[in-house]
Protein backbone atom coordinates (compact mmCIF):
# COMPACT_ATOMS: atom_id res chain seq x y z
CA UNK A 1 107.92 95.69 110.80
CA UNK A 2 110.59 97.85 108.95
CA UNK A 3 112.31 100.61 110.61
CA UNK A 4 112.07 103.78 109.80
CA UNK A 5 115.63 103.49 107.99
CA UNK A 6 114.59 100.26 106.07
CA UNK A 7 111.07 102.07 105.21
CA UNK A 8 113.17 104.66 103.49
CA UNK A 9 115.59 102.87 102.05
CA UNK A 10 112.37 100.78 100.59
CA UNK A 11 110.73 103.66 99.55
CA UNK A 12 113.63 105.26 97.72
CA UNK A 13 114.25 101.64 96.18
CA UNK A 14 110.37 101.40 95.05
CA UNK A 15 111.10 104.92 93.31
CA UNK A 16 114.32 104.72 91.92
CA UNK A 17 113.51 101.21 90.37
CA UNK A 18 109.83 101.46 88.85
CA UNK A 19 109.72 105.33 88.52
CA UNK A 20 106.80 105.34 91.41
CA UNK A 21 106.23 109.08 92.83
CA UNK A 22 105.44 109.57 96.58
CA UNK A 23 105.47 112.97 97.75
CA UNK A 24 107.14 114.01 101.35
CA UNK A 25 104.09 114.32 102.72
CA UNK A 26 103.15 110.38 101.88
CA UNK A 27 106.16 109.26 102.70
CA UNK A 28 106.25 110.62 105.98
CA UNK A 29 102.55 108.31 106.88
CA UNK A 30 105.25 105.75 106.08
CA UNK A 31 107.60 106.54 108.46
CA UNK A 32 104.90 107.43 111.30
CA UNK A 33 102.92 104.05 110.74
CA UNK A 34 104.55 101.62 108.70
CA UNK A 35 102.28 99.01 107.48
CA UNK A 36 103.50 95.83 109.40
CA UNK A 37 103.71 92.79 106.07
CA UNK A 38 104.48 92.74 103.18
CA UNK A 39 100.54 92.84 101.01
CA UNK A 40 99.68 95.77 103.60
CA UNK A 41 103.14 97.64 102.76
CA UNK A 42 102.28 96.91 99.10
CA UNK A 43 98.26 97.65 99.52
CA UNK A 44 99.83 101.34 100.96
CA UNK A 45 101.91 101.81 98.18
CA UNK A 46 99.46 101.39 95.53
CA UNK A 47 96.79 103.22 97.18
CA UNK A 48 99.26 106.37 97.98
CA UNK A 49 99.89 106.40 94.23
CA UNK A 50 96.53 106.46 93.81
CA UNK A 51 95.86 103.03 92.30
CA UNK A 52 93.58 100.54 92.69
CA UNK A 53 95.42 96.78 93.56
CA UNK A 54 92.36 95.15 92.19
CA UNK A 55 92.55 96.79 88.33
CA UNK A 56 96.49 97.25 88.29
CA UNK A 57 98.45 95.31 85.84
CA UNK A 58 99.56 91.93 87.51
CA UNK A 59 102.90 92.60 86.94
CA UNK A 60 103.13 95.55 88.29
CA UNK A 61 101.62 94.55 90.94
CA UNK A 62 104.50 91.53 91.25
CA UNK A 63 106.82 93.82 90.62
CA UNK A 64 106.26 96.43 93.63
CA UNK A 65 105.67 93.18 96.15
CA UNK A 66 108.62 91.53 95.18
CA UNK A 67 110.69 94.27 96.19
CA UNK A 68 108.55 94.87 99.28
CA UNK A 69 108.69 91.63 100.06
CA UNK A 70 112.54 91.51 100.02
CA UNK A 71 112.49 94.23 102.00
CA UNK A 72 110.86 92.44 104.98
CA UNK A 73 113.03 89.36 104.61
CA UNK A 74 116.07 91.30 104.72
CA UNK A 75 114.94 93.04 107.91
CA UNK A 76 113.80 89.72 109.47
CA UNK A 77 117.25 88.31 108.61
CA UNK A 78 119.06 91.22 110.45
CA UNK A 79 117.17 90.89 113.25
CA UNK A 80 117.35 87.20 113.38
CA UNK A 81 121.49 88.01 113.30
CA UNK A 82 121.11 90.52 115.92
CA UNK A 83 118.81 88.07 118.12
CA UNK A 84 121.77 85.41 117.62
CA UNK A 85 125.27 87.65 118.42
């Protein structure tokens, strides 16, 4: 599960990159209960922009979990560093 750090950093990078809008108040059910893998992180983000993951363009949809998913693998590589030093 990302921190709440990494869930921002995430969020910022899902907005900055593919123009995606989440407002504080969204954001903030992000920070209180991250969703805890990748298609659940990427299932939230679709639904909070109000979009269905079932009719949304495929790419798109590889786009957003792509960058989620990097997200996660980053994190579990830090950890996986931290676990080790």
């Amino acid at each position: 599960m990302l921190s709440k750090d990494e869930t921002a950093q995430l969020l910022d990078d899902l907005c900055g990159r593919l123009g995606l809008s989440l407002p504080p108040e969204v954001r903030q059910s992000f920070f209180d209960a991250p969703p805890p893998d990748v298609d659940s992180f990427t299932a939230e983000v679709f639904a909070a922009e109000g979009l269905d993951t079932d009719t949304i363009e495929r790419y798109h949809y590889r786009q957003v979990h792509a960058i989620v998913a990097r997200a996660f693998a980053l994190c579990r590589a830090q950890r996986a560093r931290e676990d080790h030093a």
